[in-house]
C-alpha atoms as a PDB file:
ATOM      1  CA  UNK A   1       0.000   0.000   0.000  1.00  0.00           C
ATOM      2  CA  UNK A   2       1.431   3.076  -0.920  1.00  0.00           C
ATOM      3  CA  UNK A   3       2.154   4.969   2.309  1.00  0.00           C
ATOM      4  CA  UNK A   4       2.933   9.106   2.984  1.00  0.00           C
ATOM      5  CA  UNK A   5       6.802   9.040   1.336  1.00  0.00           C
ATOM      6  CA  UNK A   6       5.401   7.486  -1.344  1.00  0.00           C
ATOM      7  CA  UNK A   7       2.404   9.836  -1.964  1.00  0.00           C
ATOM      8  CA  UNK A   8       5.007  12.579  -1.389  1.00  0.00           C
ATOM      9  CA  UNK A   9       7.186  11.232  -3.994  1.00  0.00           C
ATOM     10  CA  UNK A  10       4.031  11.578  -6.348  1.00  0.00           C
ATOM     11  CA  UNK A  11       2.829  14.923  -5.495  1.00  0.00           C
ATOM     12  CA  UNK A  12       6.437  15.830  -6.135  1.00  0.00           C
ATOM     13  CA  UNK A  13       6.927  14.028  -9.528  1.00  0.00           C
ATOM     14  CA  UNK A  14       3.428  15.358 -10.933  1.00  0.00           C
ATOM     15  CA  UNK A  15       3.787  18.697  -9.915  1.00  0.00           C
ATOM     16  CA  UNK A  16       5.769  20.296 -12.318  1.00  0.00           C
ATOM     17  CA  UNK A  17       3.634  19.214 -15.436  1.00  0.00           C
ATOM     18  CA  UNK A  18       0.144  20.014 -13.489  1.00  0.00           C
ATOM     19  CA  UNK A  19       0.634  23.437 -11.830  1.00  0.00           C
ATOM     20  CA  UNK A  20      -0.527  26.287 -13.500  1.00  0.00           C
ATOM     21  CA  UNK A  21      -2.262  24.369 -16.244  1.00  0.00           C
ATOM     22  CA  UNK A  22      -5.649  24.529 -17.612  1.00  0.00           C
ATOM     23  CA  UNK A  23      -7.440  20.968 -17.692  1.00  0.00           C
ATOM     24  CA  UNK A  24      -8.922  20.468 -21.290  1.00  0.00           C
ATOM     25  CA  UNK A  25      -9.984  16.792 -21.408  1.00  0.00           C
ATOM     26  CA  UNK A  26     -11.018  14.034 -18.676  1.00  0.00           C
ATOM     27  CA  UNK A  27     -11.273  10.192 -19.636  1.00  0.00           C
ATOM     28  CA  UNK A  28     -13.180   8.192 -17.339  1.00  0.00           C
ATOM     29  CA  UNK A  29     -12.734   4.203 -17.785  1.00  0.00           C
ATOM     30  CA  UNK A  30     -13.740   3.128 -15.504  1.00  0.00           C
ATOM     31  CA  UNK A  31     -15.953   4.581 -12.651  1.00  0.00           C
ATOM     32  CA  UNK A  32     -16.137   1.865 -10.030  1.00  0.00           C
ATOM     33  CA  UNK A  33     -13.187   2.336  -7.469  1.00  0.00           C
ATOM     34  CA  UNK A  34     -13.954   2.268  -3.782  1.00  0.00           C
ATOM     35  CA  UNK A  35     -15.623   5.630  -4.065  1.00  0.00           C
ATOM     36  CA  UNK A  36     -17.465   5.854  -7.916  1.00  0.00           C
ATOM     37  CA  UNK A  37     -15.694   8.875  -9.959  1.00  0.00           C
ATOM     38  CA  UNK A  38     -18.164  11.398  -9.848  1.00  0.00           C
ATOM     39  CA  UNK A  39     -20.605  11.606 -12.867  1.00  0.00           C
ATOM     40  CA  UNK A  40     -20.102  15.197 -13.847  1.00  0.00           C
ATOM     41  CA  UNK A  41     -16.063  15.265 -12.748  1.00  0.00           C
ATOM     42  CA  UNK A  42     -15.142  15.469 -16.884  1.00  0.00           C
ATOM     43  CA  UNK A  43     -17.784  18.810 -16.919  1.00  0.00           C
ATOM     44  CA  UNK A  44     -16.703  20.521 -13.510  1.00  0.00           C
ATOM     45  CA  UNK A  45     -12.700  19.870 -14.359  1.00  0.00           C
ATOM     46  CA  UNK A  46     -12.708  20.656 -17.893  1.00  0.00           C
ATOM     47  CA  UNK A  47     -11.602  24.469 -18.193  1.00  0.00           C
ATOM     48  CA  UNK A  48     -10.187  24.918 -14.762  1.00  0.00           C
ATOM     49  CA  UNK A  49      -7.032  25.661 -13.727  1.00  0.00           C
ATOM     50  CA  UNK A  50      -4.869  23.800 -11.428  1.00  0.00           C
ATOM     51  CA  UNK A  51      -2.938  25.680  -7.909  1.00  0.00           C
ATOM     52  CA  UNK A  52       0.027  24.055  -6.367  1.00  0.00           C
ATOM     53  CA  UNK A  53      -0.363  20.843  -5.240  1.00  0.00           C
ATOM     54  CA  UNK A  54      -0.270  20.008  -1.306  1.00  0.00           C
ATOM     55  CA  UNK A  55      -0.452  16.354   0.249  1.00  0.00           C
ATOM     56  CA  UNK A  56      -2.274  15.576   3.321  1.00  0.00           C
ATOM     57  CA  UNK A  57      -1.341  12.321   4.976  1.00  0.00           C
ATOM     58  CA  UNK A  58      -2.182  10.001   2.322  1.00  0.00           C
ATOM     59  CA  UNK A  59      -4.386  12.262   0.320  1.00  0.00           C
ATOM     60  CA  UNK A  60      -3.136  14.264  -2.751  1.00  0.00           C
ATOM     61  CA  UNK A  61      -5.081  17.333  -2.699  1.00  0.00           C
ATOM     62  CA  UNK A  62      -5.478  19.067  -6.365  1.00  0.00           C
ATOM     63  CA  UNK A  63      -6.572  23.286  -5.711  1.00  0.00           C
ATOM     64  CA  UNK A  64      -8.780  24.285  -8.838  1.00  0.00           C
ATOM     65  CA  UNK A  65      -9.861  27.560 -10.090  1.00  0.00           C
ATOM     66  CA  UNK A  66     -12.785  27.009 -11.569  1.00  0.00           C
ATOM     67  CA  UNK A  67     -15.893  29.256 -13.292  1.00  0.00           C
ATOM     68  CA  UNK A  68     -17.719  28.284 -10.044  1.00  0.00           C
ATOM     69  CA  UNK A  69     -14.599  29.561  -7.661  1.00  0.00           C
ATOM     70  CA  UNK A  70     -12.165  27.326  -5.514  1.00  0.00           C
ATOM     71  CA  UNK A  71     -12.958  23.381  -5.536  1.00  0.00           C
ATOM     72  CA  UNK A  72     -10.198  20.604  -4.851  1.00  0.00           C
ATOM     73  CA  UNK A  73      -9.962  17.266  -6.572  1.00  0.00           C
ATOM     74  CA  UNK A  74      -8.619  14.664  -3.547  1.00  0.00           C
ATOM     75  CA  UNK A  75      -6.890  11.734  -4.437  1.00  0.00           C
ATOM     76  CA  UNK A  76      -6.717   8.767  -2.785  1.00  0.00           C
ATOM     77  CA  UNK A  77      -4.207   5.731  -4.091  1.00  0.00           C
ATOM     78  CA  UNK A  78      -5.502   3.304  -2.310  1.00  0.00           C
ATOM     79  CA  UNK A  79      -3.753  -0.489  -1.869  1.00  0.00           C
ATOM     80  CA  UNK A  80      -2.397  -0.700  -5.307  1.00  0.00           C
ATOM     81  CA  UNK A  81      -2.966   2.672  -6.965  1.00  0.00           C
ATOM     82  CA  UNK A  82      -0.480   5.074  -9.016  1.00  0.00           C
ATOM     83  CA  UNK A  83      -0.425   8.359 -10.473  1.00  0.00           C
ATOM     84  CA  UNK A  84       2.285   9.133 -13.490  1.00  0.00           C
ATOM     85  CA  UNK A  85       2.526  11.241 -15.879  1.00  0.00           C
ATOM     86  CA  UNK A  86       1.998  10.228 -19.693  1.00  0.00           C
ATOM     87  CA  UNK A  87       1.637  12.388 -23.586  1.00  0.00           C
ATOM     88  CA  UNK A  88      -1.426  12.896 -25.199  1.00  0.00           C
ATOM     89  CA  UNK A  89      -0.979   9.703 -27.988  1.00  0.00           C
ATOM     90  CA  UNK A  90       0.002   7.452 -24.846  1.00  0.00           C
ATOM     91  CA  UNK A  91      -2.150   4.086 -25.085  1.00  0.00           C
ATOM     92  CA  UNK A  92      -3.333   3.572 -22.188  1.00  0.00           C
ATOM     93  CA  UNK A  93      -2.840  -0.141 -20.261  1.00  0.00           C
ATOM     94  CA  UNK A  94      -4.625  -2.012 -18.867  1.00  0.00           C
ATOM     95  CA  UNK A  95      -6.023  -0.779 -15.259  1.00  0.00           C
ATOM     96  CA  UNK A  96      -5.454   2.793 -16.035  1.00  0.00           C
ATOM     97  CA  UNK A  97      -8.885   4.376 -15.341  1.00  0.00           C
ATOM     98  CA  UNK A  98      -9.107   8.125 -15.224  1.00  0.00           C
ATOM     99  CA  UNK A  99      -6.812  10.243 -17.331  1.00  0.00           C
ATOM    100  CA  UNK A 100      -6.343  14.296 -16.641  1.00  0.00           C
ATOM    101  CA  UNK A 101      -5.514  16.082 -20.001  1.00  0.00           C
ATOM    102  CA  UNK A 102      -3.717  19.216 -19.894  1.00  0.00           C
ATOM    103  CA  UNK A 103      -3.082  22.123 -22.180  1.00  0.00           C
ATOM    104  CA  UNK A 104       0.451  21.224 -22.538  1.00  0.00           C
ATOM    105  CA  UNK A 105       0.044  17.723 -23.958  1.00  0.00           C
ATOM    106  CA  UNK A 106       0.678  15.879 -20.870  1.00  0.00           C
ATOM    107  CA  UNK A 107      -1.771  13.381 -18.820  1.00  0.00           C
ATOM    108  CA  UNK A 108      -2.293  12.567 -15.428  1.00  0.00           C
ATOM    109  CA  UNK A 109      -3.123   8.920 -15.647  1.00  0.00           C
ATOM    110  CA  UNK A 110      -4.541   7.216 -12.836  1.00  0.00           C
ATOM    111  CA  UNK A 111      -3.424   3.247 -12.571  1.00  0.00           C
ATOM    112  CA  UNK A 112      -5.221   1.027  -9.930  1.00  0.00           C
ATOM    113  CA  UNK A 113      -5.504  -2.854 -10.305  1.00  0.00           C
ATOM    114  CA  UNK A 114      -7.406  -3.469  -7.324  1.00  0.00           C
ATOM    115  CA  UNK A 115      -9.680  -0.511  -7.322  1.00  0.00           C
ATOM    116  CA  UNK A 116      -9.323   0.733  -3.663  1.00  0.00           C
ATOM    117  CA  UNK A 117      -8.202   4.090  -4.740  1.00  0.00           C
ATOM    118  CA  UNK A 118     -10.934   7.062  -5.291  1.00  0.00           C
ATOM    119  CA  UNK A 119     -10.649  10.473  -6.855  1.00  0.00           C
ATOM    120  CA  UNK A 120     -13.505  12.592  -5.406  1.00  0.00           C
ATOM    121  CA  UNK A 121     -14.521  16.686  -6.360  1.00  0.00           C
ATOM    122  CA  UNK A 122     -15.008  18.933  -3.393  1.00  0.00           C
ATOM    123  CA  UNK A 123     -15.842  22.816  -3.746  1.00  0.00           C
ATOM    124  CA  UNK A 124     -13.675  24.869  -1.357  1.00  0.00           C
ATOM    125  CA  UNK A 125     -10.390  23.593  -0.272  1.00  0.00           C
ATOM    126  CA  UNK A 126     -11.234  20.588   1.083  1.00  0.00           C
ATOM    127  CA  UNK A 127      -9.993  21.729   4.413  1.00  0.00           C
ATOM    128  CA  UNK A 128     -13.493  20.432   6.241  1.00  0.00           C
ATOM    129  CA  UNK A 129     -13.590  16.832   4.683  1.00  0.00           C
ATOM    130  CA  UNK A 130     -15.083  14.046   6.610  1.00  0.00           C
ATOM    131  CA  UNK A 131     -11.784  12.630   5.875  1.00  0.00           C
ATOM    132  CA  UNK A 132      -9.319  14.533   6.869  1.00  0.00           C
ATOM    133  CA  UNK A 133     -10.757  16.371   9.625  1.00  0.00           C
ATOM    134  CA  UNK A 134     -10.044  13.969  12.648  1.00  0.00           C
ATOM    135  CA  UNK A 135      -6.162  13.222  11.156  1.00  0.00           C
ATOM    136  CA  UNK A 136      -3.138  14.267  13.744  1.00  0.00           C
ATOM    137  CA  UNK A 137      -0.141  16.681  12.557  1.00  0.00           C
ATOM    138  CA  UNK A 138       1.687  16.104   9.977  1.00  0.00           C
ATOM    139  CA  UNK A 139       5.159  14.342  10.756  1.00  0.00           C
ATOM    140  CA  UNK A 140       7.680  16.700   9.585  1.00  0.00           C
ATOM    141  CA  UNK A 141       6.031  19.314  10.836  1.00  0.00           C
ATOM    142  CA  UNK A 142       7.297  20.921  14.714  1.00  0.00           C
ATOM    143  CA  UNK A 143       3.721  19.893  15.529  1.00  0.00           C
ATOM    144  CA  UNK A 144       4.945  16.509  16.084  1.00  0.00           C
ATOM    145  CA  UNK A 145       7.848  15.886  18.218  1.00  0.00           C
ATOM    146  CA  UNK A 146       8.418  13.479  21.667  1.00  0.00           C
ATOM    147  CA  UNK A 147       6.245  15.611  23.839  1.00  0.00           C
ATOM    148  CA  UNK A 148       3.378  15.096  21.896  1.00  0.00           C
ATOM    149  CA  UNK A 149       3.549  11.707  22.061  1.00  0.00           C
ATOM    150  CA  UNK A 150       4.401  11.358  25.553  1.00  0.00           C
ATOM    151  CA  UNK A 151       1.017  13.820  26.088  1.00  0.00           C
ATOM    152  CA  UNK A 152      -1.685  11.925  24.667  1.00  0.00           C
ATOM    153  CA  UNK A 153       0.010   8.389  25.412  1.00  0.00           C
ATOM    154  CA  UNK A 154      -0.611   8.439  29.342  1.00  0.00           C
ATOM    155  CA  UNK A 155      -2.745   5.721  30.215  1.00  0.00           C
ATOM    156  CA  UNK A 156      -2.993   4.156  26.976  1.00  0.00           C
ATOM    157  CA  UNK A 157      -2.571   0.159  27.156  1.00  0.00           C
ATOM    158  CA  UNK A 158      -2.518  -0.268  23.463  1.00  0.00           C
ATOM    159  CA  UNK A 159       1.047  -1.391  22.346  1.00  0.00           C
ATOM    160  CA  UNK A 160       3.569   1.130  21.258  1.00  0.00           C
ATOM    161  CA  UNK A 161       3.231   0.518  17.360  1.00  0.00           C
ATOM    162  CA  UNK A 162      -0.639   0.431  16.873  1.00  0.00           C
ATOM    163  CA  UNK A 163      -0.687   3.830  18.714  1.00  0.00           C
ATOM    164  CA  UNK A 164       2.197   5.198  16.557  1.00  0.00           C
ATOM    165  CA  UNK A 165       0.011   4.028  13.322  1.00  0.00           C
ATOM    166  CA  UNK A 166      -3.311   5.672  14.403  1.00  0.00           C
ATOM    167  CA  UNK A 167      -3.686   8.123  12.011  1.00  0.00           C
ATOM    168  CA  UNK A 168      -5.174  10.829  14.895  1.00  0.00           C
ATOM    169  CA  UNK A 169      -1.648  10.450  16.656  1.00  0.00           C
ATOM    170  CA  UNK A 170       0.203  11.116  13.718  1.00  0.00           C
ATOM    171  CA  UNK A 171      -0.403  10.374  10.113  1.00  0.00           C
ATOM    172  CA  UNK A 172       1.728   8.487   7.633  1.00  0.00           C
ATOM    173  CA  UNK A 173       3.531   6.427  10.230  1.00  0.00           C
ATOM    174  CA  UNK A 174       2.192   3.038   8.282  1.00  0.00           C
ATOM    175  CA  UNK A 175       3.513  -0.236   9.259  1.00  0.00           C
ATOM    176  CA  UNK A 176       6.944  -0.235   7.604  1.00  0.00           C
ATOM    177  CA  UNK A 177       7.857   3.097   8.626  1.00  0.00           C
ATOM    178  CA  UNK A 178       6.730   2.804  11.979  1.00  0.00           C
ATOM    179  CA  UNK A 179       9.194  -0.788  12.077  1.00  0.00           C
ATOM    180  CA  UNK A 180      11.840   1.059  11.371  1.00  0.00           C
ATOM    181  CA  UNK A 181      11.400   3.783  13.294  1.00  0.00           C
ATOM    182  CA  UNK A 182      10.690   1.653  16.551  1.00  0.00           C
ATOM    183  CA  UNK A 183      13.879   0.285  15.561  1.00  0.00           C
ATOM    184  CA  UNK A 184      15.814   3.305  15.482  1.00  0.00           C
ATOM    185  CA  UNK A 185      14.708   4.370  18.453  1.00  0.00           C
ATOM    186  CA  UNK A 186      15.549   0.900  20.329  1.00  0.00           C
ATOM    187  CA  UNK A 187      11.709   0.663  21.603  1.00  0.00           C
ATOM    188  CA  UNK A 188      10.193  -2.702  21.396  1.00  0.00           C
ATOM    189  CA  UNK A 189       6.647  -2.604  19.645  1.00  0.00           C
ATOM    190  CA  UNK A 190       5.087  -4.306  22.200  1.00  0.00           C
ATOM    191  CA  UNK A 191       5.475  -2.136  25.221  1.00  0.00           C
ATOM    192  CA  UNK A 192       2.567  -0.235  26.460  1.00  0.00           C
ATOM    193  CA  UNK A 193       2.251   3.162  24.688  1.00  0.00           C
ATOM    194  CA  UNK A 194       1.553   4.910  28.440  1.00  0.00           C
ATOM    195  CA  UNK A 195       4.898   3.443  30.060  1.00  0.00           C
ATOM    196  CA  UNK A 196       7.199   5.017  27.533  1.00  0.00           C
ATOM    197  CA  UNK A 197       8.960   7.926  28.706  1.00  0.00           C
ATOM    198  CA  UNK A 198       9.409  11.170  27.405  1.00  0.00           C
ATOM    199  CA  UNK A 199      13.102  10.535  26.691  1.00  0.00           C
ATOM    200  CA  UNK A 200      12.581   7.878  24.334  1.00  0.00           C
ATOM    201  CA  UNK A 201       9.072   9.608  22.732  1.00  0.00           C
ATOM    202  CA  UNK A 202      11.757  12.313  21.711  1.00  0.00           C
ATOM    203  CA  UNK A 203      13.748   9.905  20.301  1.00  0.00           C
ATOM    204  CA  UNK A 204      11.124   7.936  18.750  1.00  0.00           C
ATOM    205  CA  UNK A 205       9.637  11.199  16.959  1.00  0.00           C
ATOM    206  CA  UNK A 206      13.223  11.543  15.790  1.00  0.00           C
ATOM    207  CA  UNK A 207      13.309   8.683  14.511  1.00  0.00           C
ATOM    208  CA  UNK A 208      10.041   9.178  12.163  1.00  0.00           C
ATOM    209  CA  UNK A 209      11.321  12.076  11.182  1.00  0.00           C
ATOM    210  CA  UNK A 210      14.087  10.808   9.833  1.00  0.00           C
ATOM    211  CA  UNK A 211      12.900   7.602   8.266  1.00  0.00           C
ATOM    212  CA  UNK A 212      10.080   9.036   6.509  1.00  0.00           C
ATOM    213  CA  UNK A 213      12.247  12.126   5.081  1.00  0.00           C
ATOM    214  CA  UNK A 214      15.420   9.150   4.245  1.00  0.00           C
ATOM    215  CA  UNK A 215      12.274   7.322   2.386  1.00  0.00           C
ATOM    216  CA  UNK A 216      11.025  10.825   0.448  1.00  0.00           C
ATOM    217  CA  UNK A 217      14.049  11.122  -0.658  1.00  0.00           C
ATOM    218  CA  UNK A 218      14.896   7.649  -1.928  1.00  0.00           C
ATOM    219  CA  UNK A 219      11.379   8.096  -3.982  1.00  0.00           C
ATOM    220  CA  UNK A 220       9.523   5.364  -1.150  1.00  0.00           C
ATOM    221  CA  UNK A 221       9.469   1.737  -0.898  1.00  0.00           C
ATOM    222  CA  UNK A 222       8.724  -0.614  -3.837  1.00  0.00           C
ATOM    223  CA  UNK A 223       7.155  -3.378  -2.215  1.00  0.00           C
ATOM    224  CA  UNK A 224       4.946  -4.837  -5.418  1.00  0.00           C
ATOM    225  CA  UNK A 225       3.395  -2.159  -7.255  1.00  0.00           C
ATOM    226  CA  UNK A 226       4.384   1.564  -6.274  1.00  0.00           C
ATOM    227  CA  UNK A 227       5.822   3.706  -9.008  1.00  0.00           C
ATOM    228  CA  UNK A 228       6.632   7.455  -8.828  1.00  0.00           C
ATOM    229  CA  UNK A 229       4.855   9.744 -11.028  1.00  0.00           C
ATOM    230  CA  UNK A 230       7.673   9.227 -13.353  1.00  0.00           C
ATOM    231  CA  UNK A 231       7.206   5.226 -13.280  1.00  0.00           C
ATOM    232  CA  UNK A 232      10.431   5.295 -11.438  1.00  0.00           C
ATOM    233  CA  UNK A 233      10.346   2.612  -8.524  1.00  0.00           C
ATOM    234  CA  UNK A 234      11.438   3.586  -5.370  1.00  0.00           C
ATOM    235  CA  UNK A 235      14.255   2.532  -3.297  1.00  0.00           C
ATOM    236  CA  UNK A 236      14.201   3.019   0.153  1.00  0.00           C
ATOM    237  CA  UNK A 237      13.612  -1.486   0.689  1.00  0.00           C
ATOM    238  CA  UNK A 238      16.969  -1.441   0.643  1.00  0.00           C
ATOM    239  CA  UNK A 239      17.444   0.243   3.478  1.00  0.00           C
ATOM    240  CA  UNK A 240      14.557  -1.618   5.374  1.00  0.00           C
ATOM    241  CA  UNK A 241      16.333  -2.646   8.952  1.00  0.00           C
ATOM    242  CA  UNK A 242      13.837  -4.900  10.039  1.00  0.00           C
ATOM    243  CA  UNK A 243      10.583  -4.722   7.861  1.00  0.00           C
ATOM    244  CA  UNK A 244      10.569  -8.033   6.274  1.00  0.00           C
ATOM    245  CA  UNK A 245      13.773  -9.758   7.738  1.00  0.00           C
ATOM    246  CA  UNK A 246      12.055 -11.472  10.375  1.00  0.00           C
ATOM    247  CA  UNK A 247      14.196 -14.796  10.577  1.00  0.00           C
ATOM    248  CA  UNK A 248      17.125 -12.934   9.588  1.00  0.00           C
ATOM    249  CA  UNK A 249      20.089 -11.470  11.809  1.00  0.00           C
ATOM    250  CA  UNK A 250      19.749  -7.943  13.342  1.00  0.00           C
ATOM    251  CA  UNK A 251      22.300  -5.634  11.388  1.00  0.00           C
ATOM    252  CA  UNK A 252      23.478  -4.015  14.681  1.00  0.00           C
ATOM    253  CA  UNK A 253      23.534  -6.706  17.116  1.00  0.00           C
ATOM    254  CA  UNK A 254      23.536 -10.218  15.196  1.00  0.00           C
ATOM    255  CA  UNK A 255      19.884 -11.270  16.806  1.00  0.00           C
ATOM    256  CA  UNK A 256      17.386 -13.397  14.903  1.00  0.00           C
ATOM    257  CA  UNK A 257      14.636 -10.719  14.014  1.00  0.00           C
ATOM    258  CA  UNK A 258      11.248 -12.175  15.146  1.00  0.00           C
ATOM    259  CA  UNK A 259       7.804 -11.649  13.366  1.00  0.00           C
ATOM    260  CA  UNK A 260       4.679 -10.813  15.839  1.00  0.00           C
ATOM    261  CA  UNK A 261       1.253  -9.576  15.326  1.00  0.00           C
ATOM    262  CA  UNK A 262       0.490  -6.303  16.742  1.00  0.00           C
ATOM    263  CA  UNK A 263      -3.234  -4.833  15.794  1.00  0.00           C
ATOM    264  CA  UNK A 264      -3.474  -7.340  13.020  1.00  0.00           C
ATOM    265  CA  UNK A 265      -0.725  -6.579  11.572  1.00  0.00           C
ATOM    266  CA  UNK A 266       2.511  -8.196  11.117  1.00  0.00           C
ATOM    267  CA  UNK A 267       5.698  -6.474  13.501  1.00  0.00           C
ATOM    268  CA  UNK A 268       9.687  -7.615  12.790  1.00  0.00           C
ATOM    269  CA  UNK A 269      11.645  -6.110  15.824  1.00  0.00           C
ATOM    270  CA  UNK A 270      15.371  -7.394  17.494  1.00  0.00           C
ATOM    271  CA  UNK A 271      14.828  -8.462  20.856  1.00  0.00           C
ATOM    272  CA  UNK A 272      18.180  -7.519  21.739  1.00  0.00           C
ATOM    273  CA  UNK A 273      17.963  -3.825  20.600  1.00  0.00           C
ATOM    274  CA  UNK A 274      14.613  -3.050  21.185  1.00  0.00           C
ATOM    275  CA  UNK A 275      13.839  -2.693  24.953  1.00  0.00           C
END
């Protein structure tokens, strides 16, 4: 599932050939993704003119000017989704379902196998969404650091990496990132979120900080599927410490990495460096 680096990396990649544009042509292929394209999106986009492109947690957020004022297209990439960039005369492939046509010649083509993706119209700035209005600060931002976390963590029971993956405590902190930075930090996932101190929340914010920025900048992680906007794959697996290697020795200490299940999900820590 593509997570926040590697949304990032797309907002980054597409940005250049969208900004400033005007929108003359929408394709719609196929309508039935988690939420169904909106009918009317080729007649509300067609003629507007697209702002500078922002990201919110996992959501690409598109500014309009339009004949009717501000709206927003959000974008949502789901499990398996993509956003690149193509030229007008580009066939499309198979599982490419919407395609944005700009002025210039170039297309934002929207790629999603499994259909868990959505691209949805909202007038205004999308600022008041359903979705977005309940998400936590942003974590490169100096609203998140170790206080934070050590704040709304007393008392919680819930172990230490479900509560750094709930999206109101911080977004983009999925379950690879938040392996790694658990890791980094030398915390083990399964300690109770309320008996962590403030000393190691500061480290452990740290630690997403860095991960997630190390990951922007090596264009994400290609699990299966993600591409950037340029269909360039991204390469931060190889710097994966734990995420994956369960069975395999710890690169600091030597340990045998185990595999647990933490909220459903599947957790690779050291038990020798993580405490």
């Amino acid at each position: 599932m593509p997570e926040l680096p590697e949304v990032e990396t797309t907002r980054r990649g597409i940005a250049p050939y969208l900004e400033g544009q005007e929108i003359t042509e929408v394709l719609v292929r196929q309508s039935r993704l988690r939420v169904p394209v909106p009918d009317d999106l080729a007649e509300r986009l067609v003629g507007a003119r697209v702002g500078e492109l922002t990201r919110r947690a996992k959501y690409l957020q598109v500014p309009l000017a339009t004949a009717e004022g501000e709206a927003t297209l959000l974008w949502h990439l789901g499990m398996s989704g993509s956003l690149r960039i193509a030229r007008v005369g580009d066939l499309p492939k198979k599982h490419d379902h919407v395609d944005v046509v700009t002025q210039s010649g170039h297309v934002l083509r929207y790629h999603d196998p499994r259909r868990f993706g959505f691209v949805d119209w909202q007038q205004g700035d999308g600022s008041a969404d359903k979705r977005l209005v309940h998400l936590g600060p942003e974590p490169l931002d100096d609203a998140f650091n170790g206080r934070w976390l050590y704040r709304i963590s007393r008392n919680k029971r819930v172990s230490v990496k479900p509560f750094l993956m709930d999206n109101r405590v911080v977004v983009g902190a999925g379950n690879i990132y938040a392996a790694e930075a658990l890791f980094m930090a030398g915390i083990d996932p399964r300690r109770a979120a309320g008996r962590v101190s403030l000393a190691r929340y500061e480290k452990l914010a740290a630690a997403v900080k860095e991960v997630l920025a190390a990951a922007i900048i090596q264009g994400g992680t290609t699990l299966r599927d993600f591409v950037s906007g340029q269909g360039e794959p991204g390469y931060f697996a190889q710097r994966l410490n734990v995420y994956g290697r369960h069975g395999q020795p710890c690169m600091r200490c030597g340990t045998e990495l185990r595999r647990i299940t933490l909220g459903q999900r599947a957790s690779v820590f050291c038990p020798g460096c993580q405490r």
